[in-house]
PDB file of N, CA and C in Angstrom:
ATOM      1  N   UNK A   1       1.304   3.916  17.150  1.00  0.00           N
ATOM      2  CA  UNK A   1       2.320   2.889  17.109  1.00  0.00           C
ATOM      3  C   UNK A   1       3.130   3.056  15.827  1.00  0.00           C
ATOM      4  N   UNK A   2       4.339   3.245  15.962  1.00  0.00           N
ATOM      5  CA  UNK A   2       5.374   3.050  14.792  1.00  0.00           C
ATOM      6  C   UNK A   2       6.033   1.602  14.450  1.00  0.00           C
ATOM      7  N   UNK A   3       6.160   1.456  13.300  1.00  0.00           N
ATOM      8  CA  UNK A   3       6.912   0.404  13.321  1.00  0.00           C
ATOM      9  C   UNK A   3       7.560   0.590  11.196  1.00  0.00           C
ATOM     10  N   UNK A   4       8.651  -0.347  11.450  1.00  0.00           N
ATOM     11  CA  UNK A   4       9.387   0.047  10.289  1.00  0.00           C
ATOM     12  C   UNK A   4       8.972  -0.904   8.909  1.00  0.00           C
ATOM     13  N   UNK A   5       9.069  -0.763   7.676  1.00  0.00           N
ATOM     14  CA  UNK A   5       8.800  -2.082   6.851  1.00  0.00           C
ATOM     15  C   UNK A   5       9.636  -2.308   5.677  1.00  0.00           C
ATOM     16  N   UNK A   6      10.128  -2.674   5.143  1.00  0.00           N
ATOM     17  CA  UNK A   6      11.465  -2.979   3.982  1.00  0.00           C
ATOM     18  C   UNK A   6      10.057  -3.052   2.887  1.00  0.00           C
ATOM     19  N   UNK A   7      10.184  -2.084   1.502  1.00  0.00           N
ATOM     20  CA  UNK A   7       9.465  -2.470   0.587  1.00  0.00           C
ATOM     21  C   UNK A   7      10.488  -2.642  -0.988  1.00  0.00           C
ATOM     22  N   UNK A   8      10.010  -3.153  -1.419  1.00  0.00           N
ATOM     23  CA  UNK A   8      10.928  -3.236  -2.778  1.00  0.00           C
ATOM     24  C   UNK A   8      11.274  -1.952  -3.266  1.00  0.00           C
ATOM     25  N   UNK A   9      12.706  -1.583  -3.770  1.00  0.00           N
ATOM     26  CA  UNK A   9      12.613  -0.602  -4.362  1.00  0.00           C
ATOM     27  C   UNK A   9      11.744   0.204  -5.244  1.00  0.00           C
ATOM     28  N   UNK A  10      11.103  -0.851  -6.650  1.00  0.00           N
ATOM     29  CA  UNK A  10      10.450  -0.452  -7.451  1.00  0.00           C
ATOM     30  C   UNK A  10       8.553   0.184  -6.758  1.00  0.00           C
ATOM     31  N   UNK A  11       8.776  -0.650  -6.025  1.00  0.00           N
ATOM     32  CA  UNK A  11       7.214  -0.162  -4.790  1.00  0.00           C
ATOM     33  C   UNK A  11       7.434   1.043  -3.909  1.00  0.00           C
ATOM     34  N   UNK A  12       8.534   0.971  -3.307  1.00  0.00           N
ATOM     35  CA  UNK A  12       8.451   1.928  -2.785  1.00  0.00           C
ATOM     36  C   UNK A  12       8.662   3.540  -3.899  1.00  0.00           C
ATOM     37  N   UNK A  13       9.114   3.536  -4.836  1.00  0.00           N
ATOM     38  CA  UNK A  13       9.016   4.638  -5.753  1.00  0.00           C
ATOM     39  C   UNK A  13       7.629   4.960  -6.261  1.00  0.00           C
ATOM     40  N   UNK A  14       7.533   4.133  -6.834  1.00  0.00           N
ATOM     41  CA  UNK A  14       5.688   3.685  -7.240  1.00  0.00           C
ATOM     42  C   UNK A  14       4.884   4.835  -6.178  1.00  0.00           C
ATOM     43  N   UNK A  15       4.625   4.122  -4.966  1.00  0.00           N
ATOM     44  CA  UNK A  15       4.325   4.544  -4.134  1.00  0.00           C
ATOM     45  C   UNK A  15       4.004   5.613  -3.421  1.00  0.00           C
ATOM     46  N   UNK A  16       5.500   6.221  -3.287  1.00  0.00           N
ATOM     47  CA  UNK A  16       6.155   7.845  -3.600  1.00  0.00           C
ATOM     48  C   UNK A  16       5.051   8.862  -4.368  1.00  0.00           C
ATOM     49  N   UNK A  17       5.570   8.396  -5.965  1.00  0.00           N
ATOM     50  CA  UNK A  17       5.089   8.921  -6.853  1.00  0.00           C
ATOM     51  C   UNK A  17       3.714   9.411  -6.604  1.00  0.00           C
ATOM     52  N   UNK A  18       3.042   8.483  -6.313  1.00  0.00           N
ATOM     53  CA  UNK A  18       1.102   8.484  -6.470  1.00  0.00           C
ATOM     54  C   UNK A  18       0.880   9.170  -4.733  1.00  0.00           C
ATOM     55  N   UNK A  19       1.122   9.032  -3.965  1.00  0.00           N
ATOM     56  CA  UNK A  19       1.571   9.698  -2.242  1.00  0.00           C
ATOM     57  C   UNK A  19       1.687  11.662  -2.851  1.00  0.00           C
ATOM     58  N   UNK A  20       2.450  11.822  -3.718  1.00  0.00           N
ATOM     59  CA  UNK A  20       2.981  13.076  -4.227  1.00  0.00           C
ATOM     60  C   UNK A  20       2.023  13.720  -4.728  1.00  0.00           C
ATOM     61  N   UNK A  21       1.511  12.794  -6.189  1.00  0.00           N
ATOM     62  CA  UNK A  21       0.279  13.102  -7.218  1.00  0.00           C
ATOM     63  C   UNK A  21      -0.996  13.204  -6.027  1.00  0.00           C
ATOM     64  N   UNK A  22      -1.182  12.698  -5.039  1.00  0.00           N
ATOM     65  CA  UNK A  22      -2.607  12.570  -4.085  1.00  0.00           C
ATOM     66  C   UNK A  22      -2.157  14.051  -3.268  1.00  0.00           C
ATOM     67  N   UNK A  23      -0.931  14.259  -2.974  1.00  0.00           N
ATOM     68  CA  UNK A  23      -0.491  15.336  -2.341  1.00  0.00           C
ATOM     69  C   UNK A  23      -1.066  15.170  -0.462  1.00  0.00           C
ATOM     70  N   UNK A  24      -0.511  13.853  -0.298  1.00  0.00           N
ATOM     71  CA  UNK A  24      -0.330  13.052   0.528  1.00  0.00           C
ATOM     72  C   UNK A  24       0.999  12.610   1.315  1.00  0.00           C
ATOM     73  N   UNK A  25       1.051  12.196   2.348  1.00  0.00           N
ATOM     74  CA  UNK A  25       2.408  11.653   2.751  1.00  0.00           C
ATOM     75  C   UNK A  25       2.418  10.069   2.640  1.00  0.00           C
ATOM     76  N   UNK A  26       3.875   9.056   2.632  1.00  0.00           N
ATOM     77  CA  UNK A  26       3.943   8.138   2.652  1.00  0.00           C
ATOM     78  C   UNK A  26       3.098   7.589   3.415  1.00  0.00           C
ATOM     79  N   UNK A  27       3.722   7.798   4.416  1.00  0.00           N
ATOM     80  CA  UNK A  27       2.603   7.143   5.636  1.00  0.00           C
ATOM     81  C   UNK A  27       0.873   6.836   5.330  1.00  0.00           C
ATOM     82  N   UNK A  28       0.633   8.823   5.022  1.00  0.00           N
ATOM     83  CA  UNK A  28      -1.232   7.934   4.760  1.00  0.00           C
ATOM     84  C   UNK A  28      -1.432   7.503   3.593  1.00  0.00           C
ATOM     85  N   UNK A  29      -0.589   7.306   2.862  1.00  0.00           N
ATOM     86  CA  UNK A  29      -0.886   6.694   1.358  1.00  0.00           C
ATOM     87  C   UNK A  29      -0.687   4.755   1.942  1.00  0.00           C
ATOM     88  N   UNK A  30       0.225   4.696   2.975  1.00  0.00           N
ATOM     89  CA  UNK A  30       0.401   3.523   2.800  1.00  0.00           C
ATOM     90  C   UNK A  30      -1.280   3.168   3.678  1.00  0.00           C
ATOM     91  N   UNK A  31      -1.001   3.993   4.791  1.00  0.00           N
ATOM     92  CA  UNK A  31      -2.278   3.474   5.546  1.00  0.00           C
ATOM     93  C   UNK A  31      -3.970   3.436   5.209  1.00  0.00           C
ATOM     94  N   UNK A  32      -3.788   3.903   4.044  1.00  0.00           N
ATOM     95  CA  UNK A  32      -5.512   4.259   3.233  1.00  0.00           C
ATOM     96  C   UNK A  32      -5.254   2.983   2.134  1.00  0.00           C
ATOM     97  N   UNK A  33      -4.301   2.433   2.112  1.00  0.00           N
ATOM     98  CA  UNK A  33      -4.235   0.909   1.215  1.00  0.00           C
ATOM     99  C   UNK A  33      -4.456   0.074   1.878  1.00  0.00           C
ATOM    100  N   UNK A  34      -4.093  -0.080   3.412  1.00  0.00           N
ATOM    101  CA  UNK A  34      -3.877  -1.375   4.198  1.00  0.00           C
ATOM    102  C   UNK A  34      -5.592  -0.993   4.410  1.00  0.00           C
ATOM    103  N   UNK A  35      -5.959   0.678   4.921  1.00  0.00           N
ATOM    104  CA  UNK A  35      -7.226   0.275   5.223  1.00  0.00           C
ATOM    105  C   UNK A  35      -8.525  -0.216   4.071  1.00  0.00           C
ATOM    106  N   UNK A  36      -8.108   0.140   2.871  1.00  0.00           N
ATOM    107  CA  UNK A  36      -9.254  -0.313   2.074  1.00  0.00           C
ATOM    108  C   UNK A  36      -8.796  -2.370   1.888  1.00  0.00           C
ATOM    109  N   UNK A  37      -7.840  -2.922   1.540  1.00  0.00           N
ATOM    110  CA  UNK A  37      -7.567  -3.875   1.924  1.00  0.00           C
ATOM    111  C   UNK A  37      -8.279  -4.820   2.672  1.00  0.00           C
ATOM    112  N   UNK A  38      -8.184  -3.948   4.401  1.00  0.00           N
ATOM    113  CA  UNK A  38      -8.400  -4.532   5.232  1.00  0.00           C
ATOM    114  C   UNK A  38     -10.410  -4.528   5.490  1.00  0.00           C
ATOM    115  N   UNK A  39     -10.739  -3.577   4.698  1.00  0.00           N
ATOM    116  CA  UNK A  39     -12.148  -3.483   4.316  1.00  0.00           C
ATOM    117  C   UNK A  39     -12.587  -4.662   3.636  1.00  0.00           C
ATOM    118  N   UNK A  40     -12.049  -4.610   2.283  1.00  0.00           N
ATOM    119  CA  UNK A  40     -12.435  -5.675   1.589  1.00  0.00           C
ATOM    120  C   UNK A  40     -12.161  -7.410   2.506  1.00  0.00           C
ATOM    121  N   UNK A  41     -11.020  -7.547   3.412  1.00  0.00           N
ATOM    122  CA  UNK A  41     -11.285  -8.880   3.946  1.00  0.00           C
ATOM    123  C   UNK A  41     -12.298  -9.005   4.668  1.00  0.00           C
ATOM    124  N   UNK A  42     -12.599  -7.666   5.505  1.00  0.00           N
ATOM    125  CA  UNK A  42     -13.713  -7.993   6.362  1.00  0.00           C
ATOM    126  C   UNK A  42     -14.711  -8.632   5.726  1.00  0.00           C
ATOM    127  N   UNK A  43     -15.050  -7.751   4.350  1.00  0.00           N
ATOM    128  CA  UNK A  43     -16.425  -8.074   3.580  1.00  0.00           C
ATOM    129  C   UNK A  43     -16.408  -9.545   3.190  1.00  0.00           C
ATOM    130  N   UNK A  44     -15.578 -10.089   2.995  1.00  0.00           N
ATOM    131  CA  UNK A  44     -15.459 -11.670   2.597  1.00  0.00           C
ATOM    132  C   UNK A  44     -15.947 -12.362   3.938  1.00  0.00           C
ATOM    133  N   UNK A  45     -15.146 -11.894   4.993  1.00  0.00           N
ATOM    134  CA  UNK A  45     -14.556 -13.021   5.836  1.00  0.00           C
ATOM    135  C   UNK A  45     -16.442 -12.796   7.169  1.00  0.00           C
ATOM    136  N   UNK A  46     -17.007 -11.755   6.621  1.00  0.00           N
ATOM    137  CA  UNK A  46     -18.210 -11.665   7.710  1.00  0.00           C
ATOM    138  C   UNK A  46     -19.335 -12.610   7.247  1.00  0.00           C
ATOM    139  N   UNK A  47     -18.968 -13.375   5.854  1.00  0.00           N
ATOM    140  CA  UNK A  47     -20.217 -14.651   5.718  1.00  0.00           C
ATOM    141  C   UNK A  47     -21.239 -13.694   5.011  1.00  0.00           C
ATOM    142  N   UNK A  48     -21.743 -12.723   4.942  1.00  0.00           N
ATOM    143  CA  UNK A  48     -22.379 -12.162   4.113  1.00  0.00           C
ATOM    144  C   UNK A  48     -21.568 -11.458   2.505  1.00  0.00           C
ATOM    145  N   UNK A  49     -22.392 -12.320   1.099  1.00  0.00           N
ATOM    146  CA  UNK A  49     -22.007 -11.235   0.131  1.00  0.00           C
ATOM    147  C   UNK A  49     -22.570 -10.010   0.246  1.00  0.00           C
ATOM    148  N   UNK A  50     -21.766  -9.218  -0.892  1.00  0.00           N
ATOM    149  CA  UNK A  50     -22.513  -7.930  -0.582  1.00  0.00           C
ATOM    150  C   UNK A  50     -22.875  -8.153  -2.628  1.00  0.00           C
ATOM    151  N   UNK A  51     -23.759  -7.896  -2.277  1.00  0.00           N
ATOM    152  CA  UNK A  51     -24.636  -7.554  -3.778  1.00  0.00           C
ATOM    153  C   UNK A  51     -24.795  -6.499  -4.272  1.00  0.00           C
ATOM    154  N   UNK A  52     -24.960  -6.036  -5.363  1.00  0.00           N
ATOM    155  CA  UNK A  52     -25.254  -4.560  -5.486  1.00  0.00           C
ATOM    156  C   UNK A  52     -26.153  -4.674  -7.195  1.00  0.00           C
ATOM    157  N   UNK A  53     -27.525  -4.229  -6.718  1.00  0.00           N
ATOM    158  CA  UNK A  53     -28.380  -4.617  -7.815  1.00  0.00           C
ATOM    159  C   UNK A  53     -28.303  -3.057  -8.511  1.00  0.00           C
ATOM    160  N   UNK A  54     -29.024  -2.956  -9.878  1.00  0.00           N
ATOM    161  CA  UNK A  54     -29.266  -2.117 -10.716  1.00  0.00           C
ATOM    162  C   UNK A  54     -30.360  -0.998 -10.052  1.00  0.00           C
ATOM    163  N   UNK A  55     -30.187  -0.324 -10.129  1.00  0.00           N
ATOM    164  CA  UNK A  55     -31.286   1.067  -9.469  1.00  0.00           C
ATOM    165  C   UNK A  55     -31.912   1.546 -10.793  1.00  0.00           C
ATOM    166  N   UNK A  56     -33.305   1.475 -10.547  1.00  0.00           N
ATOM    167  CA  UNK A  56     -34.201   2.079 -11.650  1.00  0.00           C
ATOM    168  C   UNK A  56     -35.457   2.767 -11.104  1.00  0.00           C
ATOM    169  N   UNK A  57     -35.361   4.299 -11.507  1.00  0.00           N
ATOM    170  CA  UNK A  57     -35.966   5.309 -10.758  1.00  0.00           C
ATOM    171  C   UNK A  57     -37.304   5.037 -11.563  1.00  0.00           C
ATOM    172  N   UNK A  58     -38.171   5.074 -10.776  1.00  0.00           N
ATOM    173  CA  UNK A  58     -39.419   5.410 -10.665  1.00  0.00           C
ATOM    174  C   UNK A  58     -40.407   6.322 -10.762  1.00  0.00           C
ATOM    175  N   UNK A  59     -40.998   7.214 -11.397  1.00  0.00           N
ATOM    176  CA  UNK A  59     -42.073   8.196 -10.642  1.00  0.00           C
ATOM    177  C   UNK A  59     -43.204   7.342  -9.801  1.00  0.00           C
ATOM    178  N   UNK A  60     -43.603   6.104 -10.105  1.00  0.00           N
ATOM    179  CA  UNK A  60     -44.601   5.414  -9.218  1.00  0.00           C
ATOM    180  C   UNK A  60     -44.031   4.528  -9.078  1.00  0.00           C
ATOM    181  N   UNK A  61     -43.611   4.534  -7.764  1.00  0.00           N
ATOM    182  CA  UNK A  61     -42.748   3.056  -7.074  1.00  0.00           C
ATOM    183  C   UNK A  61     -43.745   2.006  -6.877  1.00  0.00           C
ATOM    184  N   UNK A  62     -43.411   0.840  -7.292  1.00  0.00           N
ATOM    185  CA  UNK A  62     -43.760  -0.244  -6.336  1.00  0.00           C
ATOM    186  C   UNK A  62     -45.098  -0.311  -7.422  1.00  0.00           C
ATOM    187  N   UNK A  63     -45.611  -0.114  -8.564  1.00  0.00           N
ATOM    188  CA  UNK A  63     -46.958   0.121  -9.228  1.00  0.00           C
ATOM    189  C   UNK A  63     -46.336  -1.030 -10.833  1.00  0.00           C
ATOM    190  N   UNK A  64     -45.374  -1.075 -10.538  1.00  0.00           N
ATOM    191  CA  UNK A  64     -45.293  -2.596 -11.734  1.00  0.00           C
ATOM    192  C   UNK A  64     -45.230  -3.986 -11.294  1.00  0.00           C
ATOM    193  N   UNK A  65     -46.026  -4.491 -12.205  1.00  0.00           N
ATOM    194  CA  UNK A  65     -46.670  -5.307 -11.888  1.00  0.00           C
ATOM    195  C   UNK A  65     -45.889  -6.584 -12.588  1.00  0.00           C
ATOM    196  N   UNK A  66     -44.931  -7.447 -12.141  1.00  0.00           N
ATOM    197  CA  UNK A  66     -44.183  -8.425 -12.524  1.00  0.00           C
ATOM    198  C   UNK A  66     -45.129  -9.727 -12.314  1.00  0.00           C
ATOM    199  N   UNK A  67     -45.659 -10.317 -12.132  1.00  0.00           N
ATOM    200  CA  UNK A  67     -46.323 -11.320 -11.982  1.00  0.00           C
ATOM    201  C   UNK A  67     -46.899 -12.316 -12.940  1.00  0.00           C
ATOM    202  N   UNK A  68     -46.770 -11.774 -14.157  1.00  0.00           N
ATOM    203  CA  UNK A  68     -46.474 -12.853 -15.312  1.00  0.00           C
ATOM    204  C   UNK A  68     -45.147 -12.595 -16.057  1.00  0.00           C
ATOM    205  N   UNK A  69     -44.365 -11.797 -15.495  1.00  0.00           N
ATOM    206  CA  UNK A  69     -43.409 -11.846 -16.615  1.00  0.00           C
ATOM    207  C   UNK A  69     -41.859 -13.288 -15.995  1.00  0.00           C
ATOM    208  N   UNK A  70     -41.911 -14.011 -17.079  1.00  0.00           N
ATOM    209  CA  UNK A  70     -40.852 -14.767 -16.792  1.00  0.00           C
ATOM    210  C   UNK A  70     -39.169 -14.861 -16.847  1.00  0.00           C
ATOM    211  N   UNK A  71     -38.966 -14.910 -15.311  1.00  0.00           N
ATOM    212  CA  UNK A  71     -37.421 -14.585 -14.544  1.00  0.00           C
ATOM    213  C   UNK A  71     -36.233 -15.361 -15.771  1.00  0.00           C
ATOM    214  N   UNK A  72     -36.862 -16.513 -15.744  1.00  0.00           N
ATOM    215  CA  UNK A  72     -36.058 -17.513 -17.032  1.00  0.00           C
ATOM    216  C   UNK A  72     -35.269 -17.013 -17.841  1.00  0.00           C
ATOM    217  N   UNK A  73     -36.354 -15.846 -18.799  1.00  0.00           N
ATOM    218  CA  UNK A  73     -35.929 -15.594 -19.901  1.00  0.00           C
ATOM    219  C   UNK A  73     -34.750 -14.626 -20.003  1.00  0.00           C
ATOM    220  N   UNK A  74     -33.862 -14.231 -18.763  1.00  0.00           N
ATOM    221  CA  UNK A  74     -33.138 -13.263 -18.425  1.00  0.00           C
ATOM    222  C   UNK A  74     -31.716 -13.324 -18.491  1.00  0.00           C
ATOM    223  N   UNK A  75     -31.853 -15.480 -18.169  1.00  0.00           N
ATOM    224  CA  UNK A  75     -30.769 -16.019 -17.721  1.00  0.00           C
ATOM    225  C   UNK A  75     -30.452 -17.060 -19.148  1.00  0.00           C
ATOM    226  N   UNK A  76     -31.312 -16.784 -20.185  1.00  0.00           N
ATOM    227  CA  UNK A  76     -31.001 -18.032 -20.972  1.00  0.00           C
ATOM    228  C   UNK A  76     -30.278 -16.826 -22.192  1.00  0.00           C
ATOM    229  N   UNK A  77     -29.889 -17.288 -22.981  1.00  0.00           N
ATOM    230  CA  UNK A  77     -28.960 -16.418 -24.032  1.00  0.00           C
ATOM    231  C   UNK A  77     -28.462 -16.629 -25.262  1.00  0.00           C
TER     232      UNK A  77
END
């Protein structure tokens, strides 16, 4: 599907420019914006956050033992 869109001058140069530098065309420069965009609303709009915790490698997973140490002291400052 084609369809046409009026962008501001200063955007549409912008635009251009970084389309050129990616060594890309208008078109998929515009359409890899609308699609990350349109990514990020999904992620809002599906009722789930998305979290993303700290990764800490292991040689023995799952072998520490948290059970007295207090969560509290993590959040106070």
């Amino acid at each position: 599907m084609q369809m046409t869109i009026d962008l501001p001058k200063d955007m549409y140069t912008r635009t251009e420019e970084i389309a050129r530098q990616k060594g890309i065309s208008m078109q998929e420069m515009i359409v890899r914006v609308l699609e990350k965009e349109l990514s990020a609303v999904s992620r809002q709009t599906s009722g789930k956050d998305v979290v993303e915790f700290p990764l800490i490698h292991s040689k023995c997973p799952g072998t520490m033992d948290l059970s007295h140490f207090d969560f509290d002291d993590l959040l106070r400052s």
